[in-house]
PDB file of N, CA and C in Angstrom:
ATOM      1  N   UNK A   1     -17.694 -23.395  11.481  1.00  0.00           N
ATOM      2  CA  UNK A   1     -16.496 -23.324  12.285  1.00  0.00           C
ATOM      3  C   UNK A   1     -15.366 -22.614  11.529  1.00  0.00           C
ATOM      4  N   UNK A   2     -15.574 -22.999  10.443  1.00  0.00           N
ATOM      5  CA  UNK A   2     -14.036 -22.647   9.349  1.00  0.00           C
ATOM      6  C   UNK A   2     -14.723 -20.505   9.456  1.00  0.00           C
ATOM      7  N   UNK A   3     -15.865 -20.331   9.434  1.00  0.00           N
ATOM      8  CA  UNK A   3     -16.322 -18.765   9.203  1.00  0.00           C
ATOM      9  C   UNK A   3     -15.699 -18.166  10.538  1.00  0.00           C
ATOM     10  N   UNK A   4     -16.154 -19.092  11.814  1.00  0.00           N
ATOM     11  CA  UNK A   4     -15.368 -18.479  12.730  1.00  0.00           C
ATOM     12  C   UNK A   4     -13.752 -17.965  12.891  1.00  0.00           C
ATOM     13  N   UNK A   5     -13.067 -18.972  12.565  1.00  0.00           N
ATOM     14  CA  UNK A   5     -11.917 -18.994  12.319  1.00  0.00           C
ATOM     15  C   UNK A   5     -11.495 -17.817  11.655  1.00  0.00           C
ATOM     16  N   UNK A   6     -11.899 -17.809  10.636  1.00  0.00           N
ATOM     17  CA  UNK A   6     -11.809 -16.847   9.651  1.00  0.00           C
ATOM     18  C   UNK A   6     -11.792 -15.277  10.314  1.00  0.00           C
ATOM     19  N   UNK A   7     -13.422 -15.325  10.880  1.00  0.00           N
ATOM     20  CA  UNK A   7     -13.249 -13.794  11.531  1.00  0.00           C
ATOM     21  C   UNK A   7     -12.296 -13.430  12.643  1.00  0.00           C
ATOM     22  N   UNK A   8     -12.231 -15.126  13.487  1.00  0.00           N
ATOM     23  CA  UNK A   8     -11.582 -14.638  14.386  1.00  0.00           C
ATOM     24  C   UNK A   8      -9.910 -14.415  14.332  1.00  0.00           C
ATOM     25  N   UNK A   9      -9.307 -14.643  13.191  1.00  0.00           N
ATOM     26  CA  UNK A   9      -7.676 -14.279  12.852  1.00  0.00           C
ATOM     27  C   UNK A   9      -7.863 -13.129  11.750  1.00  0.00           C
ATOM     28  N   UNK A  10      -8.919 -12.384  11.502  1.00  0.00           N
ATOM     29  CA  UNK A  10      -8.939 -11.408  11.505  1.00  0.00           C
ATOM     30  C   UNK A  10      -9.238  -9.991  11.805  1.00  0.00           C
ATOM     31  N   UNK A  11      -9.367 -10.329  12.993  1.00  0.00           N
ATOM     32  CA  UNK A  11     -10.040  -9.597  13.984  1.00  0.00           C
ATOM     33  C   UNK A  11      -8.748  -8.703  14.282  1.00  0.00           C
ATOM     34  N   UNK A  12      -7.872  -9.212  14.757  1.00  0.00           N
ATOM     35  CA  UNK A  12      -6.313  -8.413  15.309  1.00  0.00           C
ATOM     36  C   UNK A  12      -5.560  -7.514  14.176  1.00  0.00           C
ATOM     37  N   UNK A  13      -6.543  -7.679  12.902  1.00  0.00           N
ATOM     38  CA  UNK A  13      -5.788  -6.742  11.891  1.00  0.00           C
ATOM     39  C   UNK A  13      -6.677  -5.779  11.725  1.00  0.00           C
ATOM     40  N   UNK A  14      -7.614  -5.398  12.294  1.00  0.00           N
ATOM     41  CA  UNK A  14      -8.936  -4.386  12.351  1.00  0.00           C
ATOM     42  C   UNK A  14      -8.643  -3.624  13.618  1.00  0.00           C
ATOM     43  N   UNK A  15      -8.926  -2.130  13.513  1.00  0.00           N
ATOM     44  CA  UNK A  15      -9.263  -1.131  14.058  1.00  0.00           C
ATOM     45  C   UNK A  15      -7.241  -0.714  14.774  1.00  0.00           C
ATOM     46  N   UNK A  16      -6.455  -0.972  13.534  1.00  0.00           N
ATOM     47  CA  UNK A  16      -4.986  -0.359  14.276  1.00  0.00           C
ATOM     48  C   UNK A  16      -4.937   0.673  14.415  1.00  0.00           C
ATOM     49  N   UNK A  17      -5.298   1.521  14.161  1.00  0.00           N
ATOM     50  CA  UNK A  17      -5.368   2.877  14.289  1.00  0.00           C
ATOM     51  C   UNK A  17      -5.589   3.340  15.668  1.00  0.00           C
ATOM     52  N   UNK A  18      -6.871   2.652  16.018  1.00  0.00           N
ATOM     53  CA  UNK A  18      -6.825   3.061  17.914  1.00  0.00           C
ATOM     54  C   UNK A  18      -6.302   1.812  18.173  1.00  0.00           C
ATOM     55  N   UNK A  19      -5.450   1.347  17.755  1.00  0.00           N
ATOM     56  CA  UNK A  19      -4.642  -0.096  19.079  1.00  0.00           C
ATOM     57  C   UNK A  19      -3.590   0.881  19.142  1.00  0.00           C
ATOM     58  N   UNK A  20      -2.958   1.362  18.088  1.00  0.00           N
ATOM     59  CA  UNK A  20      -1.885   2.112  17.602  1.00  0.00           C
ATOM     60  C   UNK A  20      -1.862   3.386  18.788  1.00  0.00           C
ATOM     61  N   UNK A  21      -3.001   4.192  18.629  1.00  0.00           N
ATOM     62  CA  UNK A  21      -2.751   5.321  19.161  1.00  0.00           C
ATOM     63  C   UNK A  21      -2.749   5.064  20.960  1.00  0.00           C
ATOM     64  N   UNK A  22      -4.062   4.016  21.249  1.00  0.00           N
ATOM     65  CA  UNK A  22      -4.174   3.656  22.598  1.00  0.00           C
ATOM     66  C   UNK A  22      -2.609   2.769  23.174  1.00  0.00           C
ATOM     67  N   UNK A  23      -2.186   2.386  22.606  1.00  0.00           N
ATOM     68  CA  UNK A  23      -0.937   1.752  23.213  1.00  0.00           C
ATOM     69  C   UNK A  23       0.810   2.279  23.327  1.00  0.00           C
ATOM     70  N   UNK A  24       0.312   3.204  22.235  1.00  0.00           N
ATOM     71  CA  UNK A  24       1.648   4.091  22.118  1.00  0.00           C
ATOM     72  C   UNK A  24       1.640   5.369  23.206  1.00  0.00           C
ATOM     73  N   UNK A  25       3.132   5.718  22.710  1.00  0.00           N
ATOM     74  CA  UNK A  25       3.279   7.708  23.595  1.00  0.00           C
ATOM     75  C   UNK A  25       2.812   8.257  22.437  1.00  0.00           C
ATOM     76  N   UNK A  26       2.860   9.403  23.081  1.00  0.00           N
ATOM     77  CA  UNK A  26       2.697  10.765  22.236  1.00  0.00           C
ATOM     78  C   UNK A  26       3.972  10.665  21.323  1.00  0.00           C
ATOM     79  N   UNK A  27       4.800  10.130  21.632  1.00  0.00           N
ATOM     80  CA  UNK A  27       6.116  10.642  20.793  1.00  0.00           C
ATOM     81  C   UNK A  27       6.086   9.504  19.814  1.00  0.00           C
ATOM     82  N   UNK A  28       5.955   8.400  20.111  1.00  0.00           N
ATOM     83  CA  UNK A  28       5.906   7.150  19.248  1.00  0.00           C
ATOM     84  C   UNK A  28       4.727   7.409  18.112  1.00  0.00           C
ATOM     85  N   UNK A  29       3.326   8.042  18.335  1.00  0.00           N
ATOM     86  CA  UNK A  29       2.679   8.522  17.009  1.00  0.00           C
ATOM     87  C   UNK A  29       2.966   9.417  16.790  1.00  0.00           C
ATOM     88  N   UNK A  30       3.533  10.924  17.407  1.00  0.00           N
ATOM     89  CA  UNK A  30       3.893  11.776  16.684  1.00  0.00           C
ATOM     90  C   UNK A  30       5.482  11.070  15.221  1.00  0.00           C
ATOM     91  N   UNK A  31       5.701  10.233  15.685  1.00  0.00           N
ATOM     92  CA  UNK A  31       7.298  10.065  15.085  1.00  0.00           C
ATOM     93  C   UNK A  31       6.833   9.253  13.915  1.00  0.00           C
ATOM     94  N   UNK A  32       5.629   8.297  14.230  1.00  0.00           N
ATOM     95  CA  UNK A  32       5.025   7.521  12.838  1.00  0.00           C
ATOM     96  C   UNK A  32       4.126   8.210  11.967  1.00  0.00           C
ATOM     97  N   UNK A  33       3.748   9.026  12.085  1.00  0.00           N
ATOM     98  CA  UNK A  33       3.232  10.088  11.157  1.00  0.00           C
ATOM     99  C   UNK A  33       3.769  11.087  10.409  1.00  0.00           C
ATOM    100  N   UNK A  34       4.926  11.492  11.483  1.00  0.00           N
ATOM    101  CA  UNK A  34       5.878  12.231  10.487  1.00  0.00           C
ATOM    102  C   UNK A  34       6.853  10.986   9.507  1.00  0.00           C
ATOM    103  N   UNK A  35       6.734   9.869   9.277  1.00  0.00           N
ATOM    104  CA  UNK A  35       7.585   9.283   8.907  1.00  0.00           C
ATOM    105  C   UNK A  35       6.590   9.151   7.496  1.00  0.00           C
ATOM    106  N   UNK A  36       5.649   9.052   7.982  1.00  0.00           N
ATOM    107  CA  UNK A  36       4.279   8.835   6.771  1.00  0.00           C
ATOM    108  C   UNK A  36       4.205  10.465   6.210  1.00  0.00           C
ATOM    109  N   UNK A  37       4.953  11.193   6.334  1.00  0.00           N
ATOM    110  CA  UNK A  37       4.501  12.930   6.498  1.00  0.00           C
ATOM    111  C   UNK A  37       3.597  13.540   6.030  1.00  0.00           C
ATOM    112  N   UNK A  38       2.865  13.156   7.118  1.00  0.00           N
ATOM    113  CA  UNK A  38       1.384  13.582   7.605  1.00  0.00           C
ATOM    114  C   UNK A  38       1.416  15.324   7.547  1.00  0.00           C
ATOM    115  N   UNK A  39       0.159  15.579   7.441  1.00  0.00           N
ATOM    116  CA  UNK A  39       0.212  16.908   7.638  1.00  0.00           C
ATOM    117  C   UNK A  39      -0.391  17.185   8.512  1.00  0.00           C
ATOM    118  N   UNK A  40      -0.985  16.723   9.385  1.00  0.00           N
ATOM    119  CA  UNK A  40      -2.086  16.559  10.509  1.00  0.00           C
ATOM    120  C   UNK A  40      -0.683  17.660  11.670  1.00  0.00           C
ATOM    121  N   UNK A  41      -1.141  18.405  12.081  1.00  0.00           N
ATOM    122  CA  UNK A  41      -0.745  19.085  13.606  1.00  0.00           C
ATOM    123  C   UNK A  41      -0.570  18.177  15.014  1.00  0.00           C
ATOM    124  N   UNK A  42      -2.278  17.812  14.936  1.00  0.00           N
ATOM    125  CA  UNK A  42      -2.424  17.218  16.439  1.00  0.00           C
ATOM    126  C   UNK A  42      -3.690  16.426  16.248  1.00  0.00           C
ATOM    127  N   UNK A  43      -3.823  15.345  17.171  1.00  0.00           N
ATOM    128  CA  UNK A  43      -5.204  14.213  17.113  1.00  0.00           C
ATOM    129  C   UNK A  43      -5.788  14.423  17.719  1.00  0.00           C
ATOM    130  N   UNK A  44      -6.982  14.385  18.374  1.00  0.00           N
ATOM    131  CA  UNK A  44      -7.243  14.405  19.711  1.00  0.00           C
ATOM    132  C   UNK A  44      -7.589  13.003  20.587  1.00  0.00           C
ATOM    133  N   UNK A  45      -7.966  13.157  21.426  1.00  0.00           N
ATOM    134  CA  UNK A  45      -7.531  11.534  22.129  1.00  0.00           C
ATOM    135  C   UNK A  45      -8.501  10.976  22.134  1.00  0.00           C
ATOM    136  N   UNK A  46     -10.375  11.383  21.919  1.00  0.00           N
ATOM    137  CA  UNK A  46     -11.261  10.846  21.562  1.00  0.00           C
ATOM    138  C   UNK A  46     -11.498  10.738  20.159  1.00  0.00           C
ATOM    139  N   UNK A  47     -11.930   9.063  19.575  1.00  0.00           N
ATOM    140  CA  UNK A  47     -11.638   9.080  18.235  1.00  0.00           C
ATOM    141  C   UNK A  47     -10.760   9.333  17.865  1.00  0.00           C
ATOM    142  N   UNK A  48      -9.656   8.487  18.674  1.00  0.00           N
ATOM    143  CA  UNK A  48      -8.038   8.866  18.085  1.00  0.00           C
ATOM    144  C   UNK A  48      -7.522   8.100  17.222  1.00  0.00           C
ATOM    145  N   UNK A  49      -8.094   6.739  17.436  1.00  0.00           N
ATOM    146  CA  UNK A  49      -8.150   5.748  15.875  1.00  0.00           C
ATOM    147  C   UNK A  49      -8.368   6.235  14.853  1.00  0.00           C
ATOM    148  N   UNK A  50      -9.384   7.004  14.499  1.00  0.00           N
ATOM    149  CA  UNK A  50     -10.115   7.070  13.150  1.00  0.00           C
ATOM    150  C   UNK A  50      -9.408   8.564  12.858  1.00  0.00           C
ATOM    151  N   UNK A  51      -8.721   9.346  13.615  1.00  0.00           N
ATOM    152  CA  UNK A  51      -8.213  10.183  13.456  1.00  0.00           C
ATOM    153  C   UNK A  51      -6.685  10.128  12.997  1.00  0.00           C
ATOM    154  N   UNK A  52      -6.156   9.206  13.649  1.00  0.00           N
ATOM    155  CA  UNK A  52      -5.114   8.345  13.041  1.00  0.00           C
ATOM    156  C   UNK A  52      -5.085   7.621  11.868  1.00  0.00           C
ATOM    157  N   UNK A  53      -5.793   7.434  11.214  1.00  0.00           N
ATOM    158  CA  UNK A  53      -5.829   6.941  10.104  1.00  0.00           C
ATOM    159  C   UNK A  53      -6.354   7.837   9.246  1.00  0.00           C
ATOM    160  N   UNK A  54      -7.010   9.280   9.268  1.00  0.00           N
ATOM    161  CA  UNK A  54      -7.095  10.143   8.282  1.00  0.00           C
ATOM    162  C   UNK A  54      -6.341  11.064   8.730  1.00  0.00           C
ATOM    163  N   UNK A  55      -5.048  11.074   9.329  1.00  0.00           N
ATOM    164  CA  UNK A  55      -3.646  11.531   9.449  1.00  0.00           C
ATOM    165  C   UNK A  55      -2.901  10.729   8.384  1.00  0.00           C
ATOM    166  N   UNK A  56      -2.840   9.281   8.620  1.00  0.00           N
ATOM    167  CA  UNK A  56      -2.365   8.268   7.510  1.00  0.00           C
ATOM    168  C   UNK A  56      -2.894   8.746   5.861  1.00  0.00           C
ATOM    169  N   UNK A  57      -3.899   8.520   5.772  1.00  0.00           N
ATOM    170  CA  UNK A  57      -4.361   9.213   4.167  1.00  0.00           C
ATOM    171  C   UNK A  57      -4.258  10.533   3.718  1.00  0.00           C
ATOM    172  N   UNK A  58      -4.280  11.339   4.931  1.00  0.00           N
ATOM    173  CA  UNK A  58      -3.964  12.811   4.612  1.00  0.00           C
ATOM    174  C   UNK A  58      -2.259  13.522   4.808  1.00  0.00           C
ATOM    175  N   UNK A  59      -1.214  12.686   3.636  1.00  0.00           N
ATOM    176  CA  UNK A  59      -0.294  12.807   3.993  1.00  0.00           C
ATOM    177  C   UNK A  59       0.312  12.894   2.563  1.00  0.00           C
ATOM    178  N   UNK A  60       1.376  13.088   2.260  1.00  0.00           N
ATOM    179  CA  UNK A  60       2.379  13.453   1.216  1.00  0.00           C
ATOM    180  C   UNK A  60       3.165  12.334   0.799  1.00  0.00           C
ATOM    181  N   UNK A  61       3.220  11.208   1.975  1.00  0.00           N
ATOM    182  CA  UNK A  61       3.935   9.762   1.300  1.00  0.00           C
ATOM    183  C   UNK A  61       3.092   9.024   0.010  1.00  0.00           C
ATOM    184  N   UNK A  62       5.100   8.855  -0.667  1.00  0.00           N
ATOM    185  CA  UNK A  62       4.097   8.306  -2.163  1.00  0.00           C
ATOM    186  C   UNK A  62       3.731   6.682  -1.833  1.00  0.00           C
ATOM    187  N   UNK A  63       2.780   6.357  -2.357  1.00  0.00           N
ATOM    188  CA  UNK A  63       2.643   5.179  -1.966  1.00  0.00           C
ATOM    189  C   UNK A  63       2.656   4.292  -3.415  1.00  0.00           C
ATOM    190  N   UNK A  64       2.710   3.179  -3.560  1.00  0.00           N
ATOM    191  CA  UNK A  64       2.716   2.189  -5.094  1.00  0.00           C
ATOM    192  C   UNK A  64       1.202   2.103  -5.438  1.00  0.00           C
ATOM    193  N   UNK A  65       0.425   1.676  -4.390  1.00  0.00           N
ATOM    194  CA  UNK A  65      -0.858   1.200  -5.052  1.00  0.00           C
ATOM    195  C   UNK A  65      -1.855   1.913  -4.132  1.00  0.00           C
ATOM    196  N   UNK A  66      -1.987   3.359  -4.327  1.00  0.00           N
ATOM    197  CA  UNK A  66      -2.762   3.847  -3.476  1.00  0.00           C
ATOM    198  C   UNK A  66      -4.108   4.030  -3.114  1.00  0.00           C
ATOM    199  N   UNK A  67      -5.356   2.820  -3.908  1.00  0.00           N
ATOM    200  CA  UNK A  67      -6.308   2.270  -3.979  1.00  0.00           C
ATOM    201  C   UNK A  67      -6.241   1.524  -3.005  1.00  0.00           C
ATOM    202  N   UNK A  68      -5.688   0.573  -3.055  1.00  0.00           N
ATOM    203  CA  UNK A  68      -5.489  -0.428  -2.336  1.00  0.00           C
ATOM    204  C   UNK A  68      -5.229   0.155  -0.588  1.00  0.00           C
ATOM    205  N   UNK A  69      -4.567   1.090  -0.512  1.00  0.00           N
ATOM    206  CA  UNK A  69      -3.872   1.310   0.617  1.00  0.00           C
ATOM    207  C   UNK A  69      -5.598   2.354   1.431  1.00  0.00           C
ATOM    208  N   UNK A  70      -6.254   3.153   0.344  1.00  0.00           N
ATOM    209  CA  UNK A  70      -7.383   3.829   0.752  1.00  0.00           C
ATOM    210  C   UNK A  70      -8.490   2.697   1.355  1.00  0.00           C
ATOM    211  N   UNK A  71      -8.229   1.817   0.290  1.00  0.00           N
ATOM    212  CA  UNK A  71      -9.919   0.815   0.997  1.00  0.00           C
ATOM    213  C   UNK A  71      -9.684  -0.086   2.697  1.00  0.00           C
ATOM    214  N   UNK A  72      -8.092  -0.435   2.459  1.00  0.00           N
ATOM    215  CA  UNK A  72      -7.692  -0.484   4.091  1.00  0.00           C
ATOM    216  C   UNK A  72      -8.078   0.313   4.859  1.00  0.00           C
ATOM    217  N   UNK A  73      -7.873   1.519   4.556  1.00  0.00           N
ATOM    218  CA  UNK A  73      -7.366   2.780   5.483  1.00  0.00           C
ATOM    219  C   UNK A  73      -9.182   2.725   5.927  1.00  0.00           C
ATOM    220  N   UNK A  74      -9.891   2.561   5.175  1.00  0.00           N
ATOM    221  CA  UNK A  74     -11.297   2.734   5.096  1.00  0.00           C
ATOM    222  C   UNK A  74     -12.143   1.842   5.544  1.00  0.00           C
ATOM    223  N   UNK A  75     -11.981   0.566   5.331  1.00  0.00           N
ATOM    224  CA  UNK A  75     -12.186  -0.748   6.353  1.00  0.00           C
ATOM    225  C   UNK A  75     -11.634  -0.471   7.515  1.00  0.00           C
ATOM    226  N   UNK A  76     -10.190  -0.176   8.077  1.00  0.00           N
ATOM    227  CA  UNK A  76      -9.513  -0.003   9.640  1.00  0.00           C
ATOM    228  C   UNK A  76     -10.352   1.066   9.978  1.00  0.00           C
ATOM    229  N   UNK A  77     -10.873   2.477   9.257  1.00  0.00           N
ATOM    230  CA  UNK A  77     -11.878   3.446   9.773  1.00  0.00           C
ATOM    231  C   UNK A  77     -13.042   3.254  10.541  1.00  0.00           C
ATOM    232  N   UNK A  78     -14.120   2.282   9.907  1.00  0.00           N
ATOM    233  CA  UNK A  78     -14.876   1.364  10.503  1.00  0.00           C
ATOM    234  C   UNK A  78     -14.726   0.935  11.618  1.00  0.00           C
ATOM    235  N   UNK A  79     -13.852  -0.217  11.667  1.00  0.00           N
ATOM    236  CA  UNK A  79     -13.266  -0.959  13.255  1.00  0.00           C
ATOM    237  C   UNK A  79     -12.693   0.120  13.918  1.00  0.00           C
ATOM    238  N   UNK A  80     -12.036   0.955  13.341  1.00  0.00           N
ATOM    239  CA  UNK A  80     -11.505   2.206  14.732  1.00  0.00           C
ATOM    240  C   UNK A  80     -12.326   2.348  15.244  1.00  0.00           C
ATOM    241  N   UNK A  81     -13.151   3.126  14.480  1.00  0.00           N
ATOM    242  CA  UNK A  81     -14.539   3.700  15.183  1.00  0.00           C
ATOM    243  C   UNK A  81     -15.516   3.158  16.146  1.00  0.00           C
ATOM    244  N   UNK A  82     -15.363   1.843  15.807  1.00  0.00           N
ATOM    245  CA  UNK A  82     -16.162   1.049  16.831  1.00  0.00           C
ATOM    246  C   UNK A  82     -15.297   1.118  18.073  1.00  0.00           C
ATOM    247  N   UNK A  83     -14.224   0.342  18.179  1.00  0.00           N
ATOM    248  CA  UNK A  83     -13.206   0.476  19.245  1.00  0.00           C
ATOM    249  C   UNK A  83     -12.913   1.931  19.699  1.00  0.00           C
ATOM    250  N   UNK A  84     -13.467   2.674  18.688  1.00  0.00           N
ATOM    251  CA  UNK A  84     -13.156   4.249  19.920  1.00  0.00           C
ATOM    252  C   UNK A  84     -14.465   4.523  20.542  1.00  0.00           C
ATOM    253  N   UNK A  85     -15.246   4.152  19.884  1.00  0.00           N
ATOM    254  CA  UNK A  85     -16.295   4.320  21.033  1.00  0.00           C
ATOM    255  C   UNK A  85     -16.738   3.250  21.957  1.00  0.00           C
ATOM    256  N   UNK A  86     -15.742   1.995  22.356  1.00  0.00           N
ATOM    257  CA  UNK A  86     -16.063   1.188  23.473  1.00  0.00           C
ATOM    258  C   UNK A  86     -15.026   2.242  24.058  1.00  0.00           C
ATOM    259  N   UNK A  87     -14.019   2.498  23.785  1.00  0.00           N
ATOM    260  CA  UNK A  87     -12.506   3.310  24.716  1.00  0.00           C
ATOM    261  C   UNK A  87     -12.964   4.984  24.844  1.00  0.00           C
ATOM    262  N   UNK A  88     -14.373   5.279  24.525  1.00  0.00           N
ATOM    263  CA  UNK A  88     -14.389   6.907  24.822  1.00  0.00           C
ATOM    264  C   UNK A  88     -14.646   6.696  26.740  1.00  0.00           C
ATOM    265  N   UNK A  89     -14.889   6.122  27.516  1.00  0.00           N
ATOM    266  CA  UNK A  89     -14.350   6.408  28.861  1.00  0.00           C
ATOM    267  C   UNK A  89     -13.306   6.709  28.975  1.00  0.00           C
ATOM    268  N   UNK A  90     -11.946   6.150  28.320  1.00  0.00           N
ATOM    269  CA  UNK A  90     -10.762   6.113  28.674  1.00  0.00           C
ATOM    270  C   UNK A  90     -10.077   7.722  28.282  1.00  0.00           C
ATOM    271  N   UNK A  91     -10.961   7.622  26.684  1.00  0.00           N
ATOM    272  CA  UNK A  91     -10.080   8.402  25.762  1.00  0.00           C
ATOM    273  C   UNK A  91     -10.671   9.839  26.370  1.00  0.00           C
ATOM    274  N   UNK A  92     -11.928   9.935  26.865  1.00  0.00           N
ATOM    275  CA  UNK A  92     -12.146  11.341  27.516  1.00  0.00           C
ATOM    276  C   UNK A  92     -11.362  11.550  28.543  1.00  0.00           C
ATOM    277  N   UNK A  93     -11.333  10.905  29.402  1.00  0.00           N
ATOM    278  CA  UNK A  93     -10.312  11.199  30.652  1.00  0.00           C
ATOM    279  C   UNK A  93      -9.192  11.748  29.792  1.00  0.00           C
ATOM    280  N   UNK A  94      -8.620  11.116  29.316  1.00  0.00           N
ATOM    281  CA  UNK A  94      -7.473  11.298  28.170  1.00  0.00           C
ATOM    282  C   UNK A  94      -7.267  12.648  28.007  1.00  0.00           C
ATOM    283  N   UNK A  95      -8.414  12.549  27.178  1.00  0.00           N
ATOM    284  CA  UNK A  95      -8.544  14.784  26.666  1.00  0.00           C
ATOM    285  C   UNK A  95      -8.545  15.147  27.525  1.00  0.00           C
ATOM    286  N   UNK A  96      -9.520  14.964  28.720  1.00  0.00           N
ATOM    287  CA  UNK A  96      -9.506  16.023  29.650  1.00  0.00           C
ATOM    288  C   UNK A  96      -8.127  16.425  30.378  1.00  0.00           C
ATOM    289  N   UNK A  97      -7.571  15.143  30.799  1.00  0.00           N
ATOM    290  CA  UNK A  97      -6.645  15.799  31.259  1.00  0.00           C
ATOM    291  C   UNK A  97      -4.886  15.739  30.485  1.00  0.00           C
ATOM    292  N   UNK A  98      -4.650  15.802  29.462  1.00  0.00           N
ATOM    293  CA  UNK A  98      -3.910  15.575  28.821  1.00  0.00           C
ATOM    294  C   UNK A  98      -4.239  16.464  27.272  1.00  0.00           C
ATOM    295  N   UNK A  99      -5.095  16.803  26.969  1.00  0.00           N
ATOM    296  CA  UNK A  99      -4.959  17.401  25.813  1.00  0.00           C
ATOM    297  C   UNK A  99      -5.332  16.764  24.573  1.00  0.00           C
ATOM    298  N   UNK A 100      -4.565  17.451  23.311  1.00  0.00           N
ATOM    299  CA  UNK A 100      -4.468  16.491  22.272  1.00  0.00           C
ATOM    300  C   UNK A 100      -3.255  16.517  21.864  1.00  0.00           C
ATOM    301  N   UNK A 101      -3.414  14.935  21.192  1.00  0.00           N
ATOM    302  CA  UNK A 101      -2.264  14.547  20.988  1.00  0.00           C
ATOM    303  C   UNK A 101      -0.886  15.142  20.042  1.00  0.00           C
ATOM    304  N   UNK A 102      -0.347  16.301  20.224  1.00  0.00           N
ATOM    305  CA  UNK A 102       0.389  17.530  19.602  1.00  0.00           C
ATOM    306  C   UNK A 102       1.401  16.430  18.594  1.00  0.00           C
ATOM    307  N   UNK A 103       1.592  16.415  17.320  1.00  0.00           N
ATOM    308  CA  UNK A 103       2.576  16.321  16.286  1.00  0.00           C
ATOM    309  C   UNK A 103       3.835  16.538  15.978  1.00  0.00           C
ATOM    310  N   UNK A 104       4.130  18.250  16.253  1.00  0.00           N
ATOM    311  CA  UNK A 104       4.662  18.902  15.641  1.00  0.00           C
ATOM    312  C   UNK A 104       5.800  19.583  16.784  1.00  0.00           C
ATOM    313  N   UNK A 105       5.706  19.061  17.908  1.00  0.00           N
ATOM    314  CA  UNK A 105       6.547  19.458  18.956  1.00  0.00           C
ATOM    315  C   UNK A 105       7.159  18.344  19.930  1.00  0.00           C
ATOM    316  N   UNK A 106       7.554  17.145  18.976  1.00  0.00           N
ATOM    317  CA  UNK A 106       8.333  16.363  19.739  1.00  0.00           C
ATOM    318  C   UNK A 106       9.626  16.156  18.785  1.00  0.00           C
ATOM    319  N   UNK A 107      10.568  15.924  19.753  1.00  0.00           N
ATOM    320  CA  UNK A 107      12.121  15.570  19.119  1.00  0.00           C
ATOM    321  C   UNK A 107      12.325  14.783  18.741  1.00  0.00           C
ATOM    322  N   UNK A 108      12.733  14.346  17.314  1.00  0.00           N
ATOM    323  CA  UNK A 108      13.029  13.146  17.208  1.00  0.00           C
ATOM    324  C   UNK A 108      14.488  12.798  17.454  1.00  0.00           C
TER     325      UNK A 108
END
């Protein structure tokens, strides 16, 4: 019971990357990536979790303990990935009709 517990209050800290990208605008991740200053252009909307998070590692912010911050980034990669492929119905519609998710052309 106590193992359940366990997985199950940590379940909501796995795969932010697509909670992140699926719940936000375009402008709300374009604006958290440039804050992280990402060098990433644009995401696309399938596998937008796991793409979001190697936007996160592929960026210029200094970080303190940046081991630490990679094996997250790398565990949340995992759970994205799973969660983007229960959400590729959604996230194709997505691309198709919407594009990808552009970076570099919103106002802050």
């Amino acid at each position: 019971m106590k193992k359940l517990f366990l997985i199950l209050s940590i379940l909501p800290l796995t795969a932010c990357g697509t909670f992140t990208t699926l719940s936000s605008t375009d402008r709300e991740i374009a604006a958290s990536l440039k804050k992280e200053k990402s060098y990433c252009e644009s995401i696309p909307r399938v596998y937008s979790g796991l793409s979001y998070n190697f936007c996160k590692m592929h960026s210029a912010s200094e970080s303190i303990n940046a081991d630490l911050l990679l094996g997250i980034y790398l565990v949340d990669g995992v759970m994205s990935t799973a969660t983007d492929t229960v959400a590729l119905p959604f996230t194709i519609y997505g691309q198709y009709k919407n594009g990808d998710i552009s970076l570099k052309n919103h106002q802050y």
